[in-house]
PDB file of N, CA and C in Angstrom:
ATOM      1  N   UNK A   1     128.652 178.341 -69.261  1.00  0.00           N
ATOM      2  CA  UNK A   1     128.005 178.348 -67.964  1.00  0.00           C
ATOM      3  C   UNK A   1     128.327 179.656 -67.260  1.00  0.00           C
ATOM      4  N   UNK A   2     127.411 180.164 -66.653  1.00  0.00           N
ATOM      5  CA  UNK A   2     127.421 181.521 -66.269  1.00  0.00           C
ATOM      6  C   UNK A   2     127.978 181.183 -64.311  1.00  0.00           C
ATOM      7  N   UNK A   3     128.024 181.733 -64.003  1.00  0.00           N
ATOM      8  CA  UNK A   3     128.492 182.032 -62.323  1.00  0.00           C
ATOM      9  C   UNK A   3     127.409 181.362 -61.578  1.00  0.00           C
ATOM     10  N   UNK A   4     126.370 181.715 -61.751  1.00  0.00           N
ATOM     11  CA  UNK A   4     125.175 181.208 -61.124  1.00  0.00           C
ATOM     12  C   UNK A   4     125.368 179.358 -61.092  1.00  0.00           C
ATOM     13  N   UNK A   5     125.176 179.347 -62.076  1.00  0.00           N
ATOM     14  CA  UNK A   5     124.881 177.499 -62.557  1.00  0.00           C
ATOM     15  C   UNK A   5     126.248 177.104 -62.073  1.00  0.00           C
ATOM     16  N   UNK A   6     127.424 177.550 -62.249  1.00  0.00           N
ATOM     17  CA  UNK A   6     128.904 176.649 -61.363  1.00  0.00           C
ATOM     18  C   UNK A   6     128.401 176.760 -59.800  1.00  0.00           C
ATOM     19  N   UNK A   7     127.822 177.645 -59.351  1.00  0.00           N
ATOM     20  CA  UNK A   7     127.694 177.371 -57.503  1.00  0.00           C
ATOM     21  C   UNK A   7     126.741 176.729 -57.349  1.00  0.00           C
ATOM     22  N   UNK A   8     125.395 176.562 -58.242  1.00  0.00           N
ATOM     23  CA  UNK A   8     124.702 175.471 -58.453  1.00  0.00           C
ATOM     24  C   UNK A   8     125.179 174.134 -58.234  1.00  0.00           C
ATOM     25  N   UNK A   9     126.139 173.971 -59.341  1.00  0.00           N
ATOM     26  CA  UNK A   9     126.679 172.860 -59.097  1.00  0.00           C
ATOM     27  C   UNK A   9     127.470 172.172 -58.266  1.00  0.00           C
ATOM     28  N   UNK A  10     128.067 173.657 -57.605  1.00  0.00           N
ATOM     29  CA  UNK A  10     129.303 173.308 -56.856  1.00  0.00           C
ATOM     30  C   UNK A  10     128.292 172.895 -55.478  1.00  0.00           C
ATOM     31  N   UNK A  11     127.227 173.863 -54.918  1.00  0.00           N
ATOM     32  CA  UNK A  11     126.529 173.093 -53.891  1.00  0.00           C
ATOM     33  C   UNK A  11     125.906 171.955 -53.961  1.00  0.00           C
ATOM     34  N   UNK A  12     125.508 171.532 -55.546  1.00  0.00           N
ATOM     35  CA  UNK A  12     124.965 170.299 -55.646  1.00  0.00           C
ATOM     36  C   UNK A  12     125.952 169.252 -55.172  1.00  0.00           C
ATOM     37  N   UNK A  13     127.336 169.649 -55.749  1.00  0.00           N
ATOM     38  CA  UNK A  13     128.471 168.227 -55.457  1.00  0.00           C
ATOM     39  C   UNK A  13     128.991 168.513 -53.835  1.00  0.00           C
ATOM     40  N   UNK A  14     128.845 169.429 -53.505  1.00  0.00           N
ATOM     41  CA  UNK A  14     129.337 169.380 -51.870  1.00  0.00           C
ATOM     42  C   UNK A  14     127.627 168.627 -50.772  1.00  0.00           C
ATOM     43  N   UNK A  15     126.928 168.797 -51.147  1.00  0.00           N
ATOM     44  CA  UNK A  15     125.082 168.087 -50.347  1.00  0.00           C
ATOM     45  C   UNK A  15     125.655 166.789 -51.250  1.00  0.00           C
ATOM     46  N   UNK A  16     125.584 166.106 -52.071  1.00  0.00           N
ATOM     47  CA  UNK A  16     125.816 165.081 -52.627  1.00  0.00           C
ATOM     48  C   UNK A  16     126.994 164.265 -51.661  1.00  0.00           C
ATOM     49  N   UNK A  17     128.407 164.937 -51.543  1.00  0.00           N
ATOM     50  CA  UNK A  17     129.455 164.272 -50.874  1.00  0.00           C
ATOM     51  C   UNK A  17     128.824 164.207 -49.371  1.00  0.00           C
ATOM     52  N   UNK A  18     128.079 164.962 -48.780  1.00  0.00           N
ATOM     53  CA  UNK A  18     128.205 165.028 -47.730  1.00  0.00           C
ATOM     54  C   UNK A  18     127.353 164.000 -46.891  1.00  0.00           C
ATOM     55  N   UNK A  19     125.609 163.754 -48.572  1.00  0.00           N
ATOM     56  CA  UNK A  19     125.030 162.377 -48.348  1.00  0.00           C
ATOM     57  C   UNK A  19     125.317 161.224 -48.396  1.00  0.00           C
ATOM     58  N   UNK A  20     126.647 161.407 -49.123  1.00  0.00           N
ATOM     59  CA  UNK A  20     127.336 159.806 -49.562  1.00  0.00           C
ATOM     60  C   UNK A  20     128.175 159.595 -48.533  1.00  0.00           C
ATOM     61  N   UNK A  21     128.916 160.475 -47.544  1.00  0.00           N
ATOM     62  CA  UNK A  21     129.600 160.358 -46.510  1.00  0.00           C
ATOM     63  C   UNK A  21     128.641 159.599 -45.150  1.00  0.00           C
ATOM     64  N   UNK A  22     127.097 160.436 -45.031  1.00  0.00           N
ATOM     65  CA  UNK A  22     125.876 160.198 -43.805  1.00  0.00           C
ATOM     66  C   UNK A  22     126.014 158.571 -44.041  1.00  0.00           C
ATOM     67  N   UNK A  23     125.673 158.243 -44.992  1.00  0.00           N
ATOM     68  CA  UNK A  23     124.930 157.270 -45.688  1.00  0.00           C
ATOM     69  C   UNK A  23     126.343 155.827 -45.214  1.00  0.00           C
ATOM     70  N   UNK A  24     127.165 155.913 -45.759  1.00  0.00           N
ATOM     71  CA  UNK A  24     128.653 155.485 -45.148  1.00  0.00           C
ATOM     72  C   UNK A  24     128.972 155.173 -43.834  1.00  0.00           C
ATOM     73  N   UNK A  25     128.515 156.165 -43.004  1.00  0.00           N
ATOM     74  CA  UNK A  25     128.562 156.081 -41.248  1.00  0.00           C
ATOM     75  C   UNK A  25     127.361 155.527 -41.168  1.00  0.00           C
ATOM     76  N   UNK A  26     126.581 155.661 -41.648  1.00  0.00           N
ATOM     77  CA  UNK A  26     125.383 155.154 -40.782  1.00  0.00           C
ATOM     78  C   UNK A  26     125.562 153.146 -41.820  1.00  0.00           C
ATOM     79  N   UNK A  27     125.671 153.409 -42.330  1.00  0.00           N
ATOM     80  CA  UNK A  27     126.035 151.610 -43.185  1.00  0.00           C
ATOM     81  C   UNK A  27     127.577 151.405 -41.912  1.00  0.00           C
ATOM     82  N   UNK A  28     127.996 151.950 -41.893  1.00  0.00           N
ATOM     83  CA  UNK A  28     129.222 151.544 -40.754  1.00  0.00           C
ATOM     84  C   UNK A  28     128.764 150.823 -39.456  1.00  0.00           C
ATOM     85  N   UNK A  29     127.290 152.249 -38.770  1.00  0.00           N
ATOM     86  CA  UNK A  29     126.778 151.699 -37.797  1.00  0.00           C
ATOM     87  C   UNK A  29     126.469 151.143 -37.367  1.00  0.00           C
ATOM     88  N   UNK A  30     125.780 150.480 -38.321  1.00  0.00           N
ATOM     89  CA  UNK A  30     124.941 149.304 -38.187  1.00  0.00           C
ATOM     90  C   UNK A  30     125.657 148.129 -38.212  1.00  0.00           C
ATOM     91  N   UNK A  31     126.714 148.166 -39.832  1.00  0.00           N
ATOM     92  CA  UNK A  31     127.400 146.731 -39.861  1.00  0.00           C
ATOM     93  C   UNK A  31     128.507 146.353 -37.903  1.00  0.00           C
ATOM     94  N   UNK A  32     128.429 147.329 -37.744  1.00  0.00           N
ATOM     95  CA  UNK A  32     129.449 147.413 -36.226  1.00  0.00           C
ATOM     96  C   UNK A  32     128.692 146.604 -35.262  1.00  0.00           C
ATOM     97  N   UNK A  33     127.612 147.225 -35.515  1.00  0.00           N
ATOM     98  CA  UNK A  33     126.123 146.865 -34.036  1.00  0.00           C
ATOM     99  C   UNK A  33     125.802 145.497 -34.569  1.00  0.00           C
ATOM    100  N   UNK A  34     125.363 144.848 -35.772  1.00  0.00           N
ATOM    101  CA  UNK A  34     125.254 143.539 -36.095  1.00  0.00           C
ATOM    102  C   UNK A  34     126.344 142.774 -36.011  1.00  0.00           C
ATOM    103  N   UNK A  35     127.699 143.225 -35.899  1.00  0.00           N
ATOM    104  CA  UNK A  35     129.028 142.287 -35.533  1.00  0.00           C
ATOM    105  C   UNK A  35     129.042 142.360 -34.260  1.00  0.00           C
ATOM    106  N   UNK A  36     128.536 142.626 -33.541  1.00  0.00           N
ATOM    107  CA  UNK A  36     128.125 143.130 -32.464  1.00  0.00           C
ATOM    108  C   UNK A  36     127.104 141.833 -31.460  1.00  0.00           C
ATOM    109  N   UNK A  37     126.526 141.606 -32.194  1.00  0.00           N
ATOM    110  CA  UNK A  37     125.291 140.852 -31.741  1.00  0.00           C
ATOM    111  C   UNK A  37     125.414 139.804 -32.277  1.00  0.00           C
ATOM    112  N   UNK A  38     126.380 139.763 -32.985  1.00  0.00           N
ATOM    113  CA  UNK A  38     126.442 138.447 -33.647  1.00  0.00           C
ATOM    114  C   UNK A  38     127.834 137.553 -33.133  1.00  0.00           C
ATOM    115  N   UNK A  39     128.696 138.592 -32.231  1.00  0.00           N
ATOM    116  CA  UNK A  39     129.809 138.425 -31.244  1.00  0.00           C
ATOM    117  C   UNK A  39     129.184 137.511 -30.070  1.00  0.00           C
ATOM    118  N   UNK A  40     128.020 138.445 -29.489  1.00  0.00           N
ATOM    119  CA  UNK A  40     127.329 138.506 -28.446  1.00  0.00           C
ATOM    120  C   UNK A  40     126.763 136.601 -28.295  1.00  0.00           C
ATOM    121  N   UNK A  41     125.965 136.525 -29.600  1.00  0.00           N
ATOM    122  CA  UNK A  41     125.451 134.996 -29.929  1.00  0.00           C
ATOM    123  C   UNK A  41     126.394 134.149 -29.963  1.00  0.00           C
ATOM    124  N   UNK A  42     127.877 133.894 -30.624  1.00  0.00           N
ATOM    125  CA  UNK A  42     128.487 133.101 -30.787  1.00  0.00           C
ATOM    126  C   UNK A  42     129.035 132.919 -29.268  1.00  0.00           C
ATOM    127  N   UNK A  43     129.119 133.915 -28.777  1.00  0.00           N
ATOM    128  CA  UNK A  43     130.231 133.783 -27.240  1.00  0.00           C
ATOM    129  C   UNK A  43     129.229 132.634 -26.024  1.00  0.00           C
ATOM    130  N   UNK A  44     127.742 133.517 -26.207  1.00  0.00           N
ATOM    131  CA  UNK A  44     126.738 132.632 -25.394  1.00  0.00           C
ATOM    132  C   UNK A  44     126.724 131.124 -25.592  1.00  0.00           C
ATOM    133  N   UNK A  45     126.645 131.219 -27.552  1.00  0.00           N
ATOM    134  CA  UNK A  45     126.747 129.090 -27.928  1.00  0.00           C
ATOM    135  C   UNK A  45     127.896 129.075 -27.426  1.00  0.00           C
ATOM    136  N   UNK A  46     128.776 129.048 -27.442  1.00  0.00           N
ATOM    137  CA  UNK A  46     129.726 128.660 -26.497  1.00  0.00           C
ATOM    138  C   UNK A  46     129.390 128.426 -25.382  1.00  0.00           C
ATOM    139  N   UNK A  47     129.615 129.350 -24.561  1.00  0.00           N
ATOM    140  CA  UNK A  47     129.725 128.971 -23.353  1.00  0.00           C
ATOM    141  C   UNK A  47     128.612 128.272 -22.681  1.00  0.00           C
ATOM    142  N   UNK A  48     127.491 127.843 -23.749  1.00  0.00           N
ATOM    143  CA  UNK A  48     126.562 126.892 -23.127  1.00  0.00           C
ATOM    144  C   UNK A  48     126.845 125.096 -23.741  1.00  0.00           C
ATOM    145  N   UNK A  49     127.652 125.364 -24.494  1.00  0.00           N
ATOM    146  CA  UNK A  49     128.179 124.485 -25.129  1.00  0.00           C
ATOM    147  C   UNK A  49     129.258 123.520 -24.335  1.00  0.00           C
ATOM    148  N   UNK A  50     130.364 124.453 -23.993  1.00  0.00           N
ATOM    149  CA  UNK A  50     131.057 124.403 -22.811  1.00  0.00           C
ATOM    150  C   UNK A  50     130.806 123.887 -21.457  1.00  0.00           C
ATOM    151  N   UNK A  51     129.998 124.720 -21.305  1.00  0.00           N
ATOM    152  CA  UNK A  51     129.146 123.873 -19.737  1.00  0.00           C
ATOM    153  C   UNK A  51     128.758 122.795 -20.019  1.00  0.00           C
ATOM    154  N   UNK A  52     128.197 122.021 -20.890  1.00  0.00           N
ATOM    155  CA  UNK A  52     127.484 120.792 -21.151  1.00  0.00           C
ATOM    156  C   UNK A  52     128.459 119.849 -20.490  1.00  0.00           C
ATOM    157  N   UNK A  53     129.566 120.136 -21.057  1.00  0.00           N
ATOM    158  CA  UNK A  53     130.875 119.396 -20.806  1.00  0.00           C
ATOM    159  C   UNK A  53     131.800 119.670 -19.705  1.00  0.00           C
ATOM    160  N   UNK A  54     131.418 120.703 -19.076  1.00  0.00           N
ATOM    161  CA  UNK A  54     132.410 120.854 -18.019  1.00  0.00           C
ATOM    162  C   UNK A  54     132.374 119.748 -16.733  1.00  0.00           C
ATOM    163  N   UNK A  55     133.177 118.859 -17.016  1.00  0.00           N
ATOM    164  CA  UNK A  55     132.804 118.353 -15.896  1.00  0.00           C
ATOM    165  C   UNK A  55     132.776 118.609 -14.047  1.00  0.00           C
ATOM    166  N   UNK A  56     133.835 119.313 -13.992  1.00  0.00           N
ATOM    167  CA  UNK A  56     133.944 120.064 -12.472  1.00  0.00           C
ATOM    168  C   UNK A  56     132.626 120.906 -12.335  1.00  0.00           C
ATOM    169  N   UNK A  57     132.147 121.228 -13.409  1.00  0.00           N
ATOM    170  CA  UNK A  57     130.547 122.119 -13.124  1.00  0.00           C
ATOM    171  C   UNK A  57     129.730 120.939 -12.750  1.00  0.00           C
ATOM    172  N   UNK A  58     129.574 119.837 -13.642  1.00  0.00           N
ATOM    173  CA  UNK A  58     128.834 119.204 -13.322  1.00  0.00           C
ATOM    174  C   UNK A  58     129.099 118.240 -11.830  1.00  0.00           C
ATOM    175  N   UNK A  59     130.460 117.807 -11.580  1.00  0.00           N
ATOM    176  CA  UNK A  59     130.506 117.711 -10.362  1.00  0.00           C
ATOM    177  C   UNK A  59     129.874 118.374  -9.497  1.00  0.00           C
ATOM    178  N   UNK A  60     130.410 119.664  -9.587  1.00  0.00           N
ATOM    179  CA  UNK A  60     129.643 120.631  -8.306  1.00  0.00           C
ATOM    180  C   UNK A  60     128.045 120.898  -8.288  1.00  0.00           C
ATOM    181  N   UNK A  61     127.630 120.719  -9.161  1.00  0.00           N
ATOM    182  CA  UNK A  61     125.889 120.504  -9.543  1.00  0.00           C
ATOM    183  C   UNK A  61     125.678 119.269  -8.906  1.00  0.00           C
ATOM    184  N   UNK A  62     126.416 118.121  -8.825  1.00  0.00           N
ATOM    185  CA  UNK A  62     126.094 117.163  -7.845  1.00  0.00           C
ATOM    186  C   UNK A  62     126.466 117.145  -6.583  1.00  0.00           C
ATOM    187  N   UNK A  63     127.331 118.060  -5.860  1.00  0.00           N
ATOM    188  CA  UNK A  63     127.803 117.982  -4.976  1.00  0.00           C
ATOM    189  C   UNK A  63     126.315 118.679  -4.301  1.00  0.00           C
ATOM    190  N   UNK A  64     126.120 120.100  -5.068  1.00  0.00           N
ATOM    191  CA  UNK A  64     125.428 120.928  -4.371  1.00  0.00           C
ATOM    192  C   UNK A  64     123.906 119.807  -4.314  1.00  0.00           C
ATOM    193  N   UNK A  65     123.561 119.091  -4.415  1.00  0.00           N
ATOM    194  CA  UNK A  65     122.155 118.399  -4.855  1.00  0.00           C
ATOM    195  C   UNK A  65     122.376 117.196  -3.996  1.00  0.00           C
ATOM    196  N   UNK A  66     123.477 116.723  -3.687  1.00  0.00           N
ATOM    197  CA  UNK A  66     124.187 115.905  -2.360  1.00  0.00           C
ATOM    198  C   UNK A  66     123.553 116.588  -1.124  1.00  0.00           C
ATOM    199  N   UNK A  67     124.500 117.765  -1.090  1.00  0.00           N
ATOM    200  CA  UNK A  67     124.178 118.363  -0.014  1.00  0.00           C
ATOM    201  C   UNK A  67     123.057 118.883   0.505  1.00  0.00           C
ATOM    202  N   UNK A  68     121.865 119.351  -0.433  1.00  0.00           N
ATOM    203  CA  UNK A  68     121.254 120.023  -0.039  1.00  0.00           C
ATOM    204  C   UNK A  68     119.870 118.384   0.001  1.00  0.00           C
ATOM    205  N   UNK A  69     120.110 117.778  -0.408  1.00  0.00           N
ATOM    206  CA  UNK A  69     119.066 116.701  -0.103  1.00  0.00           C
ATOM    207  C   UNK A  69     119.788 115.538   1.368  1.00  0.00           C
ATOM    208  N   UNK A  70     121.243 115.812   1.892  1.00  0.00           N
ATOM    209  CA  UNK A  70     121.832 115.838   3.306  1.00  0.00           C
ATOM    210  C   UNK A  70     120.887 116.208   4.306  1.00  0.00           C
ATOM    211  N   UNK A  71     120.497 117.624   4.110  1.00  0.00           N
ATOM    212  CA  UNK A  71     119.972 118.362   5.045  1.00  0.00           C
ATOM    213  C   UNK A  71     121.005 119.049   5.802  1.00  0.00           C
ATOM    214  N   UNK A  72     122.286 118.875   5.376  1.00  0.00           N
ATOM    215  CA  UNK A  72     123.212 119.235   5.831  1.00  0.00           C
ATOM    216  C   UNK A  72     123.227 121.324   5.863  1.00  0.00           C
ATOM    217  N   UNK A  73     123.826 121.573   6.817  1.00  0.00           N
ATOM    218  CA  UNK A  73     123.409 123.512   6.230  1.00  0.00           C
ATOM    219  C   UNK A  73     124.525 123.761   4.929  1.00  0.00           C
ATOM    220  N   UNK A  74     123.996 124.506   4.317  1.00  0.00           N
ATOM    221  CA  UNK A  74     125.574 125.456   3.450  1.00  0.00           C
ATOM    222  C   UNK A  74     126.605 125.927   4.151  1.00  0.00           C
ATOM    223  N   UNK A  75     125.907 126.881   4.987  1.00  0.00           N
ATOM    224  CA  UNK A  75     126.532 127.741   5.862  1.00  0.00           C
ATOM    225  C   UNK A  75     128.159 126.553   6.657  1.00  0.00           C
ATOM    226  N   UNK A  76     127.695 125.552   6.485  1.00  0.00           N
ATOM    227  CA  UNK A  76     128.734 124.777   7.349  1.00  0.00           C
ATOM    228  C   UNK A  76     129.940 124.649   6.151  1.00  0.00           C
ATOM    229  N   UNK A  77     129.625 124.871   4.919  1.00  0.00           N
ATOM    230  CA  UNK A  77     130.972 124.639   3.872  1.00  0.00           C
ATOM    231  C   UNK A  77     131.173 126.272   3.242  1.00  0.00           C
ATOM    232  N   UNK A  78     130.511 127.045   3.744  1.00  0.00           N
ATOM    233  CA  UNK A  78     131.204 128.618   3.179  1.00  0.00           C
ATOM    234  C   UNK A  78     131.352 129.155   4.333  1.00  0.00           C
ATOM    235  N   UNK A  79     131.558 128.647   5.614  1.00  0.00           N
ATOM    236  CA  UNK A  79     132.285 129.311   6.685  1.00  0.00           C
ATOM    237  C   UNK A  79     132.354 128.164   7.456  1.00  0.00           C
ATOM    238  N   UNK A  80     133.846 126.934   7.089  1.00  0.00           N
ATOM    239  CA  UNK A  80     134.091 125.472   7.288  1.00  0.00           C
ATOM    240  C   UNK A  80     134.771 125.645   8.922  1.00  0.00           C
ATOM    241  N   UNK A  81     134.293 125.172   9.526  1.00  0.00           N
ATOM    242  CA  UNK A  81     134.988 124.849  10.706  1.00  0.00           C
ATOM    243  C   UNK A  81     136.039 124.389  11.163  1.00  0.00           C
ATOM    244  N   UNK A  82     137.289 123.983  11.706  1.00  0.00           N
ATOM    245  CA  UNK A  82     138.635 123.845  11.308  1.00  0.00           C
ATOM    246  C   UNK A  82     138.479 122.217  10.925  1.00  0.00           C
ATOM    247  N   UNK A  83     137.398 121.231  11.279  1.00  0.00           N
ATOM    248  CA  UNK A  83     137.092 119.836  10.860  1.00  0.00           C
ATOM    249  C   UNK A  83     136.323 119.713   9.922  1.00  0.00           C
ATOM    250  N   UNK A  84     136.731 119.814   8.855  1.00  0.00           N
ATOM    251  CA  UNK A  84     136.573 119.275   7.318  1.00  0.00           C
ATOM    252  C   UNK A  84     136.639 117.283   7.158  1.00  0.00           C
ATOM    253  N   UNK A  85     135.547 117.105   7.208  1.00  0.00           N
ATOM    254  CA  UNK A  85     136.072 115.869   6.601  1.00  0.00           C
ATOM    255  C   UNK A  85     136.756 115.729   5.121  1.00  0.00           C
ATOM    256  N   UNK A  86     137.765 114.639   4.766  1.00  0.00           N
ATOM    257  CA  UNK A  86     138.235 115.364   3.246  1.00  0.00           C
ATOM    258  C   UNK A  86     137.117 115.190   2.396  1.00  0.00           C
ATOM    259  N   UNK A  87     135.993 113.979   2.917  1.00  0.00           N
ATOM    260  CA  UNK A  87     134.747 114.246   1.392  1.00  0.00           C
ATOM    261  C   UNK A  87     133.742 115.649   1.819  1.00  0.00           C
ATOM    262  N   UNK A  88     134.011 115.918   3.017  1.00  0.00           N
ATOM    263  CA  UNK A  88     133.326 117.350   2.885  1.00  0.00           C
ATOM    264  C   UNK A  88     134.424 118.595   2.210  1.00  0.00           C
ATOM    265  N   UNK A  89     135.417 118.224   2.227  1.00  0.00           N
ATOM    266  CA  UNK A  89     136.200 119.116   1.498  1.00  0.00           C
ATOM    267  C   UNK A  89     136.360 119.242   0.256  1.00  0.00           C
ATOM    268  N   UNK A  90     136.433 118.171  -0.107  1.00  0.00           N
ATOM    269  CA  UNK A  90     135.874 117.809  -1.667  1.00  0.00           C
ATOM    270  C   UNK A  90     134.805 118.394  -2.363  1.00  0.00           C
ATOM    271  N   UNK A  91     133.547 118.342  -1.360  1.00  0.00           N
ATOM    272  CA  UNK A  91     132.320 119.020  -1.323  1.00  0.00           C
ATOM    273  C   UNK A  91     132.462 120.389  -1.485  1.00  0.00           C
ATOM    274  N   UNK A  92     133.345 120.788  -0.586  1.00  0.00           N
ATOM    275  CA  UNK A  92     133.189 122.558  -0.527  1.00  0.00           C
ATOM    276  C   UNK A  92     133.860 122.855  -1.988  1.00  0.00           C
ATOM    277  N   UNK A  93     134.947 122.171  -2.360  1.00  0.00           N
ATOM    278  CA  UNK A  93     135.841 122.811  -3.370  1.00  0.00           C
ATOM    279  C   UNK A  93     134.884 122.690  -5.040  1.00  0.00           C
ATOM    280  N   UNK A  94     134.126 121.956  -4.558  1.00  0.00           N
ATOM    281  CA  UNK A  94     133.339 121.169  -5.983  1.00  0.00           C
ATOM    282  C   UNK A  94     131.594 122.515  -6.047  1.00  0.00           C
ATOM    283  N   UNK A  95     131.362 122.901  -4.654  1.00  0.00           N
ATOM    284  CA  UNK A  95     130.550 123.822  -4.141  1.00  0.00           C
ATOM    285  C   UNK A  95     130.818 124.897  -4.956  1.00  0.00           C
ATOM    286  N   UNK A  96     132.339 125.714  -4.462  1.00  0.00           N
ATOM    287  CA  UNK A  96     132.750 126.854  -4.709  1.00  0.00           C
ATOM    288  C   UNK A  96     133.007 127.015  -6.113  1.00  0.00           C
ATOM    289  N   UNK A  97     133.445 125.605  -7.092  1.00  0.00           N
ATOM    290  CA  UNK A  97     133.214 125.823  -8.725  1.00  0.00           C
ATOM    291  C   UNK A  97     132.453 126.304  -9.176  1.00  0.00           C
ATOM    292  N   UNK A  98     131.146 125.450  -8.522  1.00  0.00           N
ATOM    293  CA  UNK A  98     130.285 125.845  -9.652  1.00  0.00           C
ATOM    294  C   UNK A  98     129.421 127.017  -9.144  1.00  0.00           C
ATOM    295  N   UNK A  99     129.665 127.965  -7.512  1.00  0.00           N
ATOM    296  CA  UNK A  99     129.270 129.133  -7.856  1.00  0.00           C
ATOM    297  C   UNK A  99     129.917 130.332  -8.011  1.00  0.00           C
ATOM    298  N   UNK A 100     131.609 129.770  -8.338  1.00  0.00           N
ATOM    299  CA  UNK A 100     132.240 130.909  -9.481  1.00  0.00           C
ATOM    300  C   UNK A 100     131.788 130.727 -10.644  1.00  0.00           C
ATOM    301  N   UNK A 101     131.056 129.718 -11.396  1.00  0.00           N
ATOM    302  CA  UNK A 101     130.847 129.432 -12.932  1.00  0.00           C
ATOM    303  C   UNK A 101     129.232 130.313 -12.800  1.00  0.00           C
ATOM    304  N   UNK A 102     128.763 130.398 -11.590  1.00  0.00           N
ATOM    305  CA  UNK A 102     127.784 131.265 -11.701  1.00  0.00           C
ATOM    306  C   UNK A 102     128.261 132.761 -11.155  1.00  0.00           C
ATOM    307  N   UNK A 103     129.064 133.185 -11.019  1.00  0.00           N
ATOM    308  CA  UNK A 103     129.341 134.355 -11.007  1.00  0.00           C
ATOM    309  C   UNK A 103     130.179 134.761 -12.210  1.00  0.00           C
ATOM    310  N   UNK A 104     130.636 133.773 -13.154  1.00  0.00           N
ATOM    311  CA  UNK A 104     131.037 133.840 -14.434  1.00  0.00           C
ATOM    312  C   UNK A 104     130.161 134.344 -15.434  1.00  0.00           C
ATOM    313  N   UNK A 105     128.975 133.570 -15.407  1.00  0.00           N
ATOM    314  CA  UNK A 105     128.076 133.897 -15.905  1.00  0.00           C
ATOM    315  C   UNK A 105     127.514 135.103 -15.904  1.00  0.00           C
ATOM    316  N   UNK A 106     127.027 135.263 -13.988  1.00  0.00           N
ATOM    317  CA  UNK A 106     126.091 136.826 -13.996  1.00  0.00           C
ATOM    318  C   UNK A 106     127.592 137.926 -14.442  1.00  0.00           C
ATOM    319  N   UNK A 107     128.521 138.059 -14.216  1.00  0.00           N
ATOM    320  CA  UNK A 107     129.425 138.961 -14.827  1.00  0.00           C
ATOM    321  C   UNK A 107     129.237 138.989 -16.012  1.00  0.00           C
ATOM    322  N   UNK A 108     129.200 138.299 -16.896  1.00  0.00           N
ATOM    323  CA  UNK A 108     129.480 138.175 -18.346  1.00  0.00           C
ATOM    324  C   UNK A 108     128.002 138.748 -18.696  1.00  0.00           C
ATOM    325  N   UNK A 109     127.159 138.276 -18.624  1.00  0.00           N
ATOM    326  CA  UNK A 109     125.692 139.010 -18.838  1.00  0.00           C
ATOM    327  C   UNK A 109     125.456 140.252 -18.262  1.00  0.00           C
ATOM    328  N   UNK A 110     126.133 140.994 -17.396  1.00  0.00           N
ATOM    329  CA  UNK A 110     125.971 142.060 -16.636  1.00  0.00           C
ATOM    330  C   UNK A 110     126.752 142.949 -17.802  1.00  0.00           C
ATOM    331  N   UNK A 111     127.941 142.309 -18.519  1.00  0.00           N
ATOM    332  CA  UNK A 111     128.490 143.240 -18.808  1.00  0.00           C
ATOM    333  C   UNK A 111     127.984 143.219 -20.353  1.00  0.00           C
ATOM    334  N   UNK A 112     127.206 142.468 -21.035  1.00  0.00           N
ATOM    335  CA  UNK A 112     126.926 142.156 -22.102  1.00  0.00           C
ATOM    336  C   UNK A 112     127.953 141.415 -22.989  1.00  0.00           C
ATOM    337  N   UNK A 113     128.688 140.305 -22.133  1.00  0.00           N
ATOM    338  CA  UNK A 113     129.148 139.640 -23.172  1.00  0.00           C
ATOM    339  C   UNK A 113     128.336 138.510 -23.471  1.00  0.00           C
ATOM    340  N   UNK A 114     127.318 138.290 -22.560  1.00  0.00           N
ATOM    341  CA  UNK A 114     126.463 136.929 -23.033  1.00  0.00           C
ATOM    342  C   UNK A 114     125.032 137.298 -23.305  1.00  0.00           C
ATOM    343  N   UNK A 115     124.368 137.024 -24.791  1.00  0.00           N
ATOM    344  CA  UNK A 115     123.017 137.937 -25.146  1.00  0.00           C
ATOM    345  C   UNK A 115     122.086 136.611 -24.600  1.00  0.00           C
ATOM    346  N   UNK A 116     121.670 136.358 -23.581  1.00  0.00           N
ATOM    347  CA  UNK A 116     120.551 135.538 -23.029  1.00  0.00           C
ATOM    348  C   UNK A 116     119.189 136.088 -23.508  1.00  0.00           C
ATOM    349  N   UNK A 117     119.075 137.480 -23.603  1.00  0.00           N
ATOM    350  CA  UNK A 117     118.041 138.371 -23.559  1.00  0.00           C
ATOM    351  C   UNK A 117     118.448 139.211 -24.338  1.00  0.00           C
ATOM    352  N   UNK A 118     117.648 139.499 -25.675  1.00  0.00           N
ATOM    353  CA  UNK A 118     118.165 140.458 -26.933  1.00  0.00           C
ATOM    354  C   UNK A 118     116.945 141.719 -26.382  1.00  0.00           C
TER     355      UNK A 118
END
């Protein structure tokens, strides 16, 4: 083999390593981004799974559906007056669950831990 044909070769095996390296990251990329989304799905069945059963959520889903068929205002249990009755207190605390479990939620989807929407 003359001089010519070894740098031949030698550029053939350095473009060769360098496609088998592209090829590697980008198979990386992807398997990352599909563990990824497939993180994303399992965390959501959960946590809809979860809720089914939560019962303090579901309390407060009845509290709030109490109250608001009361006619009673909101405004009177997120800025309570120093006379709480204790079943209105009950009310507020059962209130305020379930709209931290909705600010659980919009956080978690804001930040993409819950894929509602692919």
């Amino acid at each position: 083999m003359d001089v010519n044909q070894l740098a031949i070769l030698n550029t053939f095996s350095q473009i060769t390593t360098a496609a088998a390296m592209l090829l590697s990251l980008i198979i990386a990329c992807a398997a990352i981004d599909r563990h990824q989304r497939t993180a994303r799905k399992a965390q959501t069945a959960t946590f809809l799974y979860e809720s089914r059963f939560d019962k303090r959520y579901i309390d407060g889903l009845h509290a709030l559906r109490a109250i608001h068929l009361s006619g009673k205002s909101f405004r009177r249990y997120i800025f309570p007056p120093q006379t709480l009755t204790s079943q209105e207190s009950k009310e507020r605390q059962q209130l305020v669950y379930c709209l931290n479990f909705y600010e659980r939620l919009a956080v978690g989807i804001h930040h993409g831990i819950y894929g509602f929407v692919e």
